[in-house]
PDB file of N, CA and C in Angstrom:
ATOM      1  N   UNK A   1      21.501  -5.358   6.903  1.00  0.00           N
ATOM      2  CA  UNK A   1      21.490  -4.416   5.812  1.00  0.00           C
ATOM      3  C   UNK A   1      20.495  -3.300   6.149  1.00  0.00           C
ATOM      4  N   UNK A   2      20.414  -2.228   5.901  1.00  0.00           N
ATOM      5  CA  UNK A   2      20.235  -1.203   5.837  1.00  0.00           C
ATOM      6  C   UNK A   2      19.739  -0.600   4.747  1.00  0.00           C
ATOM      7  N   UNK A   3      18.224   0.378   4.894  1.00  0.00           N
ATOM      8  CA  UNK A   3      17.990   1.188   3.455  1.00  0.00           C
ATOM      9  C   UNK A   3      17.625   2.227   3.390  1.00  0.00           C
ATOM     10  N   UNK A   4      18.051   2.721   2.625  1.00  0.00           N
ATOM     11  CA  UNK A   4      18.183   4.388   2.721  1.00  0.00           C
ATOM     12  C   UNK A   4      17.234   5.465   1.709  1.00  0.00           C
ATOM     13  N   UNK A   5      16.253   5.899   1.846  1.00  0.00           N
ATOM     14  CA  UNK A   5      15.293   7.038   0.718  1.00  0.00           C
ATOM     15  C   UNK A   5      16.288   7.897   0.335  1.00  0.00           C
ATOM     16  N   UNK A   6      16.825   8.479  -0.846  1.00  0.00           N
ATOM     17  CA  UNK A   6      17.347   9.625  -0.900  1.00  0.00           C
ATOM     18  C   UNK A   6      16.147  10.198  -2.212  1.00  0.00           C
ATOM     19  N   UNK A   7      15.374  11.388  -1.844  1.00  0.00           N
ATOM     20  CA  UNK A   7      14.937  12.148  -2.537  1.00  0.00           C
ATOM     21  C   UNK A   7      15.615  13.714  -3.035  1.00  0.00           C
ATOM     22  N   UNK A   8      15.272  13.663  -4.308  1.00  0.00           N
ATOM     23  CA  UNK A   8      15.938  14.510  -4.661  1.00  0.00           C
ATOM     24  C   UNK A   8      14.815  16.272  -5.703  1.00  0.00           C
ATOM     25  N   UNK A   9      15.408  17.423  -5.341  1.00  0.00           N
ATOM     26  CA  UNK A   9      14.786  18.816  -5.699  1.00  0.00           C
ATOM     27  C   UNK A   9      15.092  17.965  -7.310  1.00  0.00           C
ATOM     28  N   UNK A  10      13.558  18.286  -8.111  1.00  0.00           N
ATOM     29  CA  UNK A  10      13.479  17.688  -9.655  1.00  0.00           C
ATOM     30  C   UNK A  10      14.039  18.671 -10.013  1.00  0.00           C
ATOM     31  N   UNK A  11      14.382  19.911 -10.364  1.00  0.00           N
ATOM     32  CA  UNK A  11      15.199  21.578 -10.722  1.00  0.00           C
ATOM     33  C   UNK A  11      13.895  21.252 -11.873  1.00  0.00           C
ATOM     34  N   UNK A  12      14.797  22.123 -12.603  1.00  0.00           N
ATOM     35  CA  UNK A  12      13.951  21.953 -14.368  1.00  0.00           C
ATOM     36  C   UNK A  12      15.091  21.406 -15.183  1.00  0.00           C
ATOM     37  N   UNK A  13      15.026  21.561 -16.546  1.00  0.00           N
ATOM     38  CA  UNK A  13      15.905  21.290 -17.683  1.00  0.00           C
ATOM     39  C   UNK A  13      16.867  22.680 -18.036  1.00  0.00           C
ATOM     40  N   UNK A  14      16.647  23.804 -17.215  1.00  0.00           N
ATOM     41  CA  UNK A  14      17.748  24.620 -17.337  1.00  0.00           C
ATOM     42  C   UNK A  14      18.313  24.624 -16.160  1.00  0.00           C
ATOM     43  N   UNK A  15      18.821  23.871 -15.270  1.00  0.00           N
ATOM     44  CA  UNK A  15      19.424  23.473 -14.319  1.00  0.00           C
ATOM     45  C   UNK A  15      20.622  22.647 -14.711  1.00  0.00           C
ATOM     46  N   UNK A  16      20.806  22.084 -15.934  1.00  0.00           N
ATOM     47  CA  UNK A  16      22.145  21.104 -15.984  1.00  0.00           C
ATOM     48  C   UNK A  16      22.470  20.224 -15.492  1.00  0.00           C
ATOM     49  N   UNK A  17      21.341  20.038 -14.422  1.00  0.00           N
ATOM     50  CA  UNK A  17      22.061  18.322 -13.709  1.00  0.00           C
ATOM     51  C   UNK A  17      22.531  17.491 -14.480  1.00  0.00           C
ATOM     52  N   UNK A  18      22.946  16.098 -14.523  1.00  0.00           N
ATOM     53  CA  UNK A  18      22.762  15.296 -15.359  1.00  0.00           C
ATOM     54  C   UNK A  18      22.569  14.340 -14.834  1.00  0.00           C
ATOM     55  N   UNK A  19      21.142  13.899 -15.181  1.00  0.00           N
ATOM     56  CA  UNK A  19      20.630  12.559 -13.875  1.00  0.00           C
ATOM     57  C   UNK A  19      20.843  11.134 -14.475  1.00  0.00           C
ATOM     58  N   UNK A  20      21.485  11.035 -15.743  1.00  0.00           N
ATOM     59  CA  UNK A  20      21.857   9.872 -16.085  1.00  0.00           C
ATOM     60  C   UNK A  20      24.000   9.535 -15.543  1.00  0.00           C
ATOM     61  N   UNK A  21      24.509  10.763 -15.456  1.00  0.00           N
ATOM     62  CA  UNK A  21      25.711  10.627 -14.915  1.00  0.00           C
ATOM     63  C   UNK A  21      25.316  10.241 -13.357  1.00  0.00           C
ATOM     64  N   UNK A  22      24.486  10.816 -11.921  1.00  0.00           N
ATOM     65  CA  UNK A  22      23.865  10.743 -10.934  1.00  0.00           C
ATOM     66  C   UNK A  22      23.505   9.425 -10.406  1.00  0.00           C
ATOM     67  N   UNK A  23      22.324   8.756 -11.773  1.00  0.00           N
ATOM     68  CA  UNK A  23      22.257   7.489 -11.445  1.00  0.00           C
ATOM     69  C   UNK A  23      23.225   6.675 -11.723  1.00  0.00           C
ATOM     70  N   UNK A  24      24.250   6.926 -12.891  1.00  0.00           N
ATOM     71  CA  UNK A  24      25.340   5.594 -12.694  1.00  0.00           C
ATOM     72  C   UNK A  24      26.360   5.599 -11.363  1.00  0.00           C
ATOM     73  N   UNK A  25      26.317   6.871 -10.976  1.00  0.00           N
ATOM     74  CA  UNK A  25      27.119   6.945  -9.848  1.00  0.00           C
ATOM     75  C   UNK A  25      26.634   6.640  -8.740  1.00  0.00           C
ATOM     76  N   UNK A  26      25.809   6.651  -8.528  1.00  0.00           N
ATOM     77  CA  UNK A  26      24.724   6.228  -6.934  1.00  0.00           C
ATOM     78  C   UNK A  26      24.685   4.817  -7.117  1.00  0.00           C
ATOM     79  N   UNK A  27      24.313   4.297  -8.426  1.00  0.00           N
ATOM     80  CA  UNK A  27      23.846   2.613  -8.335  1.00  0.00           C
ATOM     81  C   UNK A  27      25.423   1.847  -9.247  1.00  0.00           C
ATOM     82  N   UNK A  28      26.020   2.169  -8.956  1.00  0.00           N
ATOM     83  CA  UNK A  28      27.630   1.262  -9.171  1.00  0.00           C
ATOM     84  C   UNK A  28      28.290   1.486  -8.521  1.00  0.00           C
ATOM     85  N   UNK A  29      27.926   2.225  -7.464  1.00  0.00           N
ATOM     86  CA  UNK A  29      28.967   2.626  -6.118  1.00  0.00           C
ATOM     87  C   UNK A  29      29.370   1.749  -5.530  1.00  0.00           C
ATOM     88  N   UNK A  30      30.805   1.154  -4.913  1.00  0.00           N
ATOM     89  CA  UNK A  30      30.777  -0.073  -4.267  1.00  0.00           C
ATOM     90  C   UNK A  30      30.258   0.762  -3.071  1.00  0.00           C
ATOM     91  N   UNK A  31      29.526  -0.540  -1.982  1.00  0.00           N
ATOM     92  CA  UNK A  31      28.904  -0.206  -0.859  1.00  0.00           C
ATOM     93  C   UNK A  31      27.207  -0.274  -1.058  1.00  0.00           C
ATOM     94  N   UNK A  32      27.010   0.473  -2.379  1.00  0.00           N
ATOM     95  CA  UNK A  32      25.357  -0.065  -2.441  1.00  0.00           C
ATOM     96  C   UNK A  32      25.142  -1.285  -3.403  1.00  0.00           C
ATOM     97  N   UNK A  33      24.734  -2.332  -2.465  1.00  0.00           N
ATOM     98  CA  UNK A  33      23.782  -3.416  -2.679  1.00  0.00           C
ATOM     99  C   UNK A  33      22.954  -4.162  -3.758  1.00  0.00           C
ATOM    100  N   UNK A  34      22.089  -3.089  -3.882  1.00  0.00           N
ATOM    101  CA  UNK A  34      20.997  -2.994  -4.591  1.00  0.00           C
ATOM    102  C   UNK A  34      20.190  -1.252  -4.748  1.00  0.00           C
ATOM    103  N   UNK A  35      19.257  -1.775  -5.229  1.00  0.00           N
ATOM    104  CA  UNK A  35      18.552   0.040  -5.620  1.00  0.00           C
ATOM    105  C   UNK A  35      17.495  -0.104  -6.441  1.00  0.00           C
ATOM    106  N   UNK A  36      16.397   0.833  -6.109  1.00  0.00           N
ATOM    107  CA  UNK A  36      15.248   1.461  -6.198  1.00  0.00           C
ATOM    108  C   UNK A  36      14.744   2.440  -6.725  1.00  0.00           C
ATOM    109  N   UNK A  37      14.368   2.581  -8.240  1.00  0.00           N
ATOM    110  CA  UNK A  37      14.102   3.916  -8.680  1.00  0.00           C
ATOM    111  C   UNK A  37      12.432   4.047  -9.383  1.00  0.00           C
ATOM    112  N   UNK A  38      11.597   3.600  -8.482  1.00  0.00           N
ATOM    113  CA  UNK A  38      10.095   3.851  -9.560  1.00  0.00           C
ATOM    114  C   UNK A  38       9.733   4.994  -9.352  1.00  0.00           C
ATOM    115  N   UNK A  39      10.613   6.092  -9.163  1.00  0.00           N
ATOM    116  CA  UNK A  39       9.890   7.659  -9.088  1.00  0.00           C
ATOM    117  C   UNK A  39      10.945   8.517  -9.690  1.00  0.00           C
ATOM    118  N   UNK A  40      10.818   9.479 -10.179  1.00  0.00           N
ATOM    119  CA  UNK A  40      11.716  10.028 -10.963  1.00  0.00           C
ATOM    120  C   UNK A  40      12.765  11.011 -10.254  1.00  0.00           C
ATOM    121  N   UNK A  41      12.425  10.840  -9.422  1.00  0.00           N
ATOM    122  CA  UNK A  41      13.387  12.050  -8.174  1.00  0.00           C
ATOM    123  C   UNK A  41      13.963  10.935  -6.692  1.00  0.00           C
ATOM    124  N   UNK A  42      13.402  10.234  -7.044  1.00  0.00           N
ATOM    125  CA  UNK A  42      13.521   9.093  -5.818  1.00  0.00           C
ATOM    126  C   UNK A  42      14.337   7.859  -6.001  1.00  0.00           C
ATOM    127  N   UNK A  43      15.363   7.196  -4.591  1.00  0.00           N
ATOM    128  CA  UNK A  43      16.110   6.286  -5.089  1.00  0.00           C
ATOM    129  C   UNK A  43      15.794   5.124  -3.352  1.00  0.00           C
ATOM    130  N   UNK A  44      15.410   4.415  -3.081  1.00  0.00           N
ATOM    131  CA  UNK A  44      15.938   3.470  -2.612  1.00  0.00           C
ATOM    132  C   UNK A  44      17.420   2.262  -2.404  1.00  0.00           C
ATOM    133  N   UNK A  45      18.539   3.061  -1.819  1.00  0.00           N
ATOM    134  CA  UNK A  45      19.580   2.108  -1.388  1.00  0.00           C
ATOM    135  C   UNK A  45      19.607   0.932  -0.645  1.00  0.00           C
ATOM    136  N   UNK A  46      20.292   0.319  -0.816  1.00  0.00           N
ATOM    137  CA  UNK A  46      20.434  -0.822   0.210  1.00  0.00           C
ATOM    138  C   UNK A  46      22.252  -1.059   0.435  1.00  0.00           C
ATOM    139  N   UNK A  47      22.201  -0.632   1.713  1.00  0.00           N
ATOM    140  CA  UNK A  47      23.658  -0.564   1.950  1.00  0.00           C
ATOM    141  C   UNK A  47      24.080  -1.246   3.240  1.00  0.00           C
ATOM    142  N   UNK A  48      25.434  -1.724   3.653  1.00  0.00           N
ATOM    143  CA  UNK A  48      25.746  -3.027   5.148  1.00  0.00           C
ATOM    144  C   UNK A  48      24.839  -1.785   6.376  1.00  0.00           C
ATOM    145  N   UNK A  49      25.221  -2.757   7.157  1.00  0.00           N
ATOM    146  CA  UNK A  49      24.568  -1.715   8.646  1.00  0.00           C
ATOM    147  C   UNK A  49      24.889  -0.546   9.207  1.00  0.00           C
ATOM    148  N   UNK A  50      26.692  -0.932   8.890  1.00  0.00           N
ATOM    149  CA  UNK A  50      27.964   0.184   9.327  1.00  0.00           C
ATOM    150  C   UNK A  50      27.338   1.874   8.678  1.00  0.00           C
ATOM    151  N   UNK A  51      26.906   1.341   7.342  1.00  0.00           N
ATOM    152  CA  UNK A  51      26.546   2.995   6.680  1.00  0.00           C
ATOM    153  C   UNK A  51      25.241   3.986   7.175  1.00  0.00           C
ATOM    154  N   UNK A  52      25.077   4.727   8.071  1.00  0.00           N
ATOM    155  CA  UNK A  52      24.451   5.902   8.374  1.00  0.00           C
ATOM    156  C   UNK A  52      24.254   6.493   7.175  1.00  0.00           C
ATOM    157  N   UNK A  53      22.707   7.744   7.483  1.00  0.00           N
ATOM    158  CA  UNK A  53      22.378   8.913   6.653  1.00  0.00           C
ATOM    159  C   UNK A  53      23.632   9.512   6.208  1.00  0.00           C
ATOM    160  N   UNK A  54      24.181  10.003   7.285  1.00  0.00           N
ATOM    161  CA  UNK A  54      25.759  10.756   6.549  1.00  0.00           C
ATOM    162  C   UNK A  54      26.187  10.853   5.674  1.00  0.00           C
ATOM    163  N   UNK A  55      26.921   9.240   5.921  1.00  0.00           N
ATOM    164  CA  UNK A  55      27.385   9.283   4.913  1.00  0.00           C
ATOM    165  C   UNK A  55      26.841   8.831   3.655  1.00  0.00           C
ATOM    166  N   UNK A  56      25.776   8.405   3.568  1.00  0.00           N
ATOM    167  CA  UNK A  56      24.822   8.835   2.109  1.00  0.00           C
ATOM    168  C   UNK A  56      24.798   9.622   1.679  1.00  0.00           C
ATOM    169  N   UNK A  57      24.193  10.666   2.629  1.00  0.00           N
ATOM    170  CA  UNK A  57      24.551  12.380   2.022  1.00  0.00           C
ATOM    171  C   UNK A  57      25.879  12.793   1.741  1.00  0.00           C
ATOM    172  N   UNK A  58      26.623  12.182   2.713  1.00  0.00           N
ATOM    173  CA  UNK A  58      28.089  12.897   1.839  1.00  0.00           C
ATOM    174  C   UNK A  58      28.429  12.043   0.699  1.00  0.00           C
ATOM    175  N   UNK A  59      28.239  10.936   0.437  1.00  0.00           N
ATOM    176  CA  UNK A  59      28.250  10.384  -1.245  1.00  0.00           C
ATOM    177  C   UNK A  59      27.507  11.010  -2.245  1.00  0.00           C
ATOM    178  N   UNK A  60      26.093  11.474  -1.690  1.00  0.00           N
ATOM    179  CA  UNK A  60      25.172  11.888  -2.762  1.00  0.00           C
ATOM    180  C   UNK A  60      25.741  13.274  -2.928  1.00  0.00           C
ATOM    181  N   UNK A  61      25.826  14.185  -1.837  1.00  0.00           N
ATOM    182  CA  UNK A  61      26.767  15.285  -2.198  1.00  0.00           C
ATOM    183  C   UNK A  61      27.518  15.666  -2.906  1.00  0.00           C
ATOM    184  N   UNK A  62      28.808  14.703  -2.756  1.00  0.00           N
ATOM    185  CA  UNK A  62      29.524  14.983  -3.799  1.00  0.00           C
ATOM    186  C   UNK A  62      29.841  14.671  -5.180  1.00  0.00           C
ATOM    187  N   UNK A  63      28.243  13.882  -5.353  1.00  0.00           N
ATOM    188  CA  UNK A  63      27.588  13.697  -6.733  1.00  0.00           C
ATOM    189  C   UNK A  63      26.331  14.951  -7.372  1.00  0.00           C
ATOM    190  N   UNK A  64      25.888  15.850  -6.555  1.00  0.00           N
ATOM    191  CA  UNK A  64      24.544  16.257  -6.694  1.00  0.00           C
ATOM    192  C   UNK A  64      25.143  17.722  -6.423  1.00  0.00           C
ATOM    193  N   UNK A  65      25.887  18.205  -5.966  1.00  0.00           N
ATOM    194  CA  UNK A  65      26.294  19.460  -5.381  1.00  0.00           C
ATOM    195  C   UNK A  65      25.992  20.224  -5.103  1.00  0.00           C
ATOM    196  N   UNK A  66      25.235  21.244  -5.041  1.00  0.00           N
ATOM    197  CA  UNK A  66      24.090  22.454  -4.099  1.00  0.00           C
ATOM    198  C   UNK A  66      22.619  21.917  -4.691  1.00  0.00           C
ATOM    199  N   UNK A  67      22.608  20.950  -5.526  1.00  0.00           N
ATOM    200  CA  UNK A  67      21.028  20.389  -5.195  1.00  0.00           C
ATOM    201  C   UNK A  67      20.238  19.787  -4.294  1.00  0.00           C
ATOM    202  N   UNK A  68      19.042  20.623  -3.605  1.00  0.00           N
ATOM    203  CA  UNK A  68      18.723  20.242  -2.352  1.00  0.00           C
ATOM    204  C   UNK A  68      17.978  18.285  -2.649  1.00  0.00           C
ATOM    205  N   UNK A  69      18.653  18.063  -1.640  1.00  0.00           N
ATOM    206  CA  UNK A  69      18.220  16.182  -1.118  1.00  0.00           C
ATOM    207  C   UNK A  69      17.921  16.028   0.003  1.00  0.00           C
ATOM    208  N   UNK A  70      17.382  15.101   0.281  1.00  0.00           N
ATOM    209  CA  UNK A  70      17.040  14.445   1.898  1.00  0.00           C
ATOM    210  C   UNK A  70      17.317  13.108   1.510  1.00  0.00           C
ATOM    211  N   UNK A  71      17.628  12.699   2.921  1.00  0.00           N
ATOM    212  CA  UNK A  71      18.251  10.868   2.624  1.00  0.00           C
ATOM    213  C   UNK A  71      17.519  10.752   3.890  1.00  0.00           C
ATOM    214  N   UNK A  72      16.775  10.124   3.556  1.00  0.00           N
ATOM    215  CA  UNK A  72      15.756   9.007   5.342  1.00  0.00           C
ATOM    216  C   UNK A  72      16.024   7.608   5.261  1.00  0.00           C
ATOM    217  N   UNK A  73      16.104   6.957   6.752  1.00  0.00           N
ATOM    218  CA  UNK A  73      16.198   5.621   6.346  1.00  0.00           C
ATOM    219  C   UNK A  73      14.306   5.190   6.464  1.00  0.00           C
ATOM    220  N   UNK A  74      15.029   4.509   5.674  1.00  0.00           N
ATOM    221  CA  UNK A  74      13.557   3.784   5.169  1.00  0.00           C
ATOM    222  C   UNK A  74      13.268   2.509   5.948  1.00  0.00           C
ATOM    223  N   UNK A  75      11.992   2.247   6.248  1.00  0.00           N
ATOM    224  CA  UNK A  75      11.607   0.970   6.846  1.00  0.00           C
ATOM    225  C   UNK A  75      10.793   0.777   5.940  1.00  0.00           C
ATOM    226  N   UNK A  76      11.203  -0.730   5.058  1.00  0.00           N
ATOM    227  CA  UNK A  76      10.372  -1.349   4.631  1.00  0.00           C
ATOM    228  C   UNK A  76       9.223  -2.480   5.164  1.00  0.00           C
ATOM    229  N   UNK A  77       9.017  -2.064   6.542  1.00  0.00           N
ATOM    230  CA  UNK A  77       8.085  -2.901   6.980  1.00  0.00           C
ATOM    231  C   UNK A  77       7.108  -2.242   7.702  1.00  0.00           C
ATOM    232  N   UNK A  78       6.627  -0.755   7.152  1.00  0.00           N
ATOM    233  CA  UNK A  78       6.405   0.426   7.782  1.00  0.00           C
ATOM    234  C   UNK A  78       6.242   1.150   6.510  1.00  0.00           C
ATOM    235  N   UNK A  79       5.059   1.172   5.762  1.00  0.00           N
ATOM    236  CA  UNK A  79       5.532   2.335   4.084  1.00  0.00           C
ATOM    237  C   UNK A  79       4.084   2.000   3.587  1.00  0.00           C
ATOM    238  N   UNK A  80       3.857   2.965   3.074  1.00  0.00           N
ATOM    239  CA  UNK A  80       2.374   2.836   2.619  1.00  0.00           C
ATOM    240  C   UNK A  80       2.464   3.977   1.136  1.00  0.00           C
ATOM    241  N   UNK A  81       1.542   3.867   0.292  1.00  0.00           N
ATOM    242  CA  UNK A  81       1.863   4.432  -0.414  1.00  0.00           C
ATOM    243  C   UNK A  81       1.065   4.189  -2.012  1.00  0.00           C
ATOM    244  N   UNK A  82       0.946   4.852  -3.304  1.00  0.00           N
ATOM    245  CA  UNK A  82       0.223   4.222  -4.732  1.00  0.00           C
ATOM    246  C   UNK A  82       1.721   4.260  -5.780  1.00  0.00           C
ATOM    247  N   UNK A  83       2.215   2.898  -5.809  1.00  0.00           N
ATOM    248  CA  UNK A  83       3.169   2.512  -6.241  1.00  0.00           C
ATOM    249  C   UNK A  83       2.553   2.125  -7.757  1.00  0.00           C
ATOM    250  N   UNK A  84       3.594   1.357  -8.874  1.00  0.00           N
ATOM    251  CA  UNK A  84       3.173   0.059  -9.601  1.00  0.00           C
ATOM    252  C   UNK A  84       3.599  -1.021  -9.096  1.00  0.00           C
ATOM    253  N   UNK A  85       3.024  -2.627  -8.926  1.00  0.00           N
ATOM    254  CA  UNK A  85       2.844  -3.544  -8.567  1.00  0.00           C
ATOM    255  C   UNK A  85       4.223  -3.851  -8.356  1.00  0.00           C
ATOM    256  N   UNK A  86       5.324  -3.464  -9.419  1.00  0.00           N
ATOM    257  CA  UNK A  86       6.582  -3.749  -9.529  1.00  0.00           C
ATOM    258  C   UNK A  86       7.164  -3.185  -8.560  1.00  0.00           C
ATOM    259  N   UNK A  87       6.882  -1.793  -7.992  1.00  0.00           N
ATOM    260  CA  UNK A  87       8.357  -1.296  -7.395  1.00  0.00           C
ATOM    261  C   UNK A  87       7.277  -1.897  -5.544  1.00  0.00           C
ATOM    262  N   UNK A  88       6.219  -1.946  -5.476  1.00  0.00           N
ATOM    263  CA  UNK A  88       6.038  -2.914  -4.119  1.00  0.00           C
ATOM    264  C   UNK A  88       6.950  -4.299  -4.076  1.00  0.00           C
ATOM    265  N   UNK A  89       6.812  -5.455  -4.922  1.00  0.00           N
ATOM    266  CA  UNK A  89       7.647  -6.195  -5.351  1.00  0.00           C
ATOM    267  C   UNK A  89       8.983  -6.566  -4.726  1.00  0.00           C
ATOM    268  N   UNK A  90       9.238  -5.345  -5.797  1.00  0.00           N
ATOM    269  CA  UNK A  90      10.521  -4.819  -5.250  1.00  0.00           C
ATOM    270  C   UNK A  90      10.826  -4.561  -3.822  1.00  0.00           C
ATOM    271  N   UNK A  91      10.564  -4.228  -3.240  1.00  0.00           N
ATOM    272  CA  UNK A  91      10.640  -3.426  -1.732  1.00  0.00           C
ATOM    273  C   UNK A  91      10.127  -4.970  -0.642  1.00  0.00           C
ATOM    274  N   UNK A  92       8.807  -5.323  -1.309  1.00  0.00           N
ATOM    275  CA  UNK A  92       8.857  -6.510  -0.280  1.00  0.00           C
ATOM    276  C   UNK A  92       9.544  -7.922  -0.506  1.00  0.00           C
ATOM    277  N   UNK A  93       9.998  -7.913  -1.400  1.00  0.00           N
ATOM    278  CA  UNK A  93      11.557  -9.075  -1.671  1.00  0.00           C
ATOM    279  C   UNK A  93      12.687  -8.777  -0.905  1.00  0.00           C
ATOM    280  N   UNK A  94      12.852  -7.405  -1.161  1.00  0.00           N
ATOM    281  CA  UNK A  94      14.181  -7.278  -0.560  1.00  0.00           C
ATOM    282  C   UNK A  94      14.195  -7.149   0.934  1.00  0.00           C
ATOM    283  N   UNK A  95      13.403  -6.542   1.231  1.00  0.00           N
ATOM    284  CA  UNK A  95      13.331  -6.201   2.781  1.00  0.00           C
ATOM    285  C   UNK A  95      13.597  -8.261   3.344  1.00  0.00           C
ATOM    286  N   UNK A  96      12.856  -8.634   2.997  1.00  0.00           N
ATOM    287  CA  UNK A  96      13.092 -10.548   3.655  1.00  0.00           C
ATOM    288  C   UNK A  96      14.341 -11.022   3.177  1.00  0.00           C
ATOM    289  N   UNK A  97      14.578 -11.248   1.552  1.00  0.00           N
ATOM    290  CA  UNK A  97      16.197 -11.065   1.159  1.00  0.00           C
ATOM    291  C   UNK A  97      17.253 -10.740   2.144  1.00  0.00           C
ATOM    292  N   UNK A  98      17.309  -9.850   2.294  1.00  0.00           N
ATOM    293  CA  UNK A  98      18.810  -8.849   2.486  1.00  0.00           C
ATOM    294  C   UNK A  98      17.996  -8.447   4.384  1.00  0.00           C
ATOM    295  N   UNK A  99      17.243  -9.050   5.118  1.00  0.00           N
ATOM    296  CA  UNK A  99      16.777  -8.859   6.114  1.00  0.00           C
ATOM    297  C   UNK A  99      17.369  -7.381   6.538  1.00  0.00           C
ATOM    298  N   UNK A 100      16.334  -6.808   6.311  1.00  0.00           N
ATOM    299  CA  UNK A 100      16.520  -5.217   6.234  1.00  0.00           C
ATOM    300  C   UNK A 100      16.040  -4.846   7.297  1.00  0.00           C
ATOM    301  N   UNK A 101      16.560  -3.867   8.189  1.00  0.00           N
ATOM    302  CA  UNK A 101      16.119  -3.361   9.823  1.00  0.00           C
ATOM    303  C   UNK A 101      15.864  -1.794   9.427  1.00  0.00           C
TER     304      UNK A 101
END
């Protein structure tokens, strides 16, 4: 398994996104796993091995549409950072779980 950062440009509130349509579509997608959200612009995926950045970005794309994103893969055995206790937790369960590379 595989995991993927996708961060996302916060716009403002006259921008129209709609980040509650965004998140149901990113985290009920078949293909992602599981998921990660303790930041408000930020998502942690967990998707099979087969899935590359790409095509993350081209899923998130054609959910997000000229809003600028970056998708990195993430190593959770490699991350440092001032989290809450929960979303570390989070990240170091799954990484042993779902033996994440």
């Amino acid at each position: 398994m595989r995991a993927y950062l996708i961060v996302m440009h916060p716009g403002n509130w006259l921008d129209g996104f709609d980040h509650e349509a965004f998140h149901k579509k990113l985290t009920t997608v078949k293909g992602v796993f599981n998921w990660w959200h303790y930041l408000p612009n930020a998502y942690i995926v967990l998707v099979a091995d087969d899935v590359n950045a790409s095509s993350v970005a081209d899923y998130v794309r054609s959910i997000i549409g000229t809003k600028h994103f970056l998708v990195n893969r993430f190593d959770p055995w490699d991350h440092n950072g001032w989290l809450p206790k929960d979303a570390w937790d989070w990240i170091n369960e799954n990484r042993v779980k779902h033996n994440i590379r």
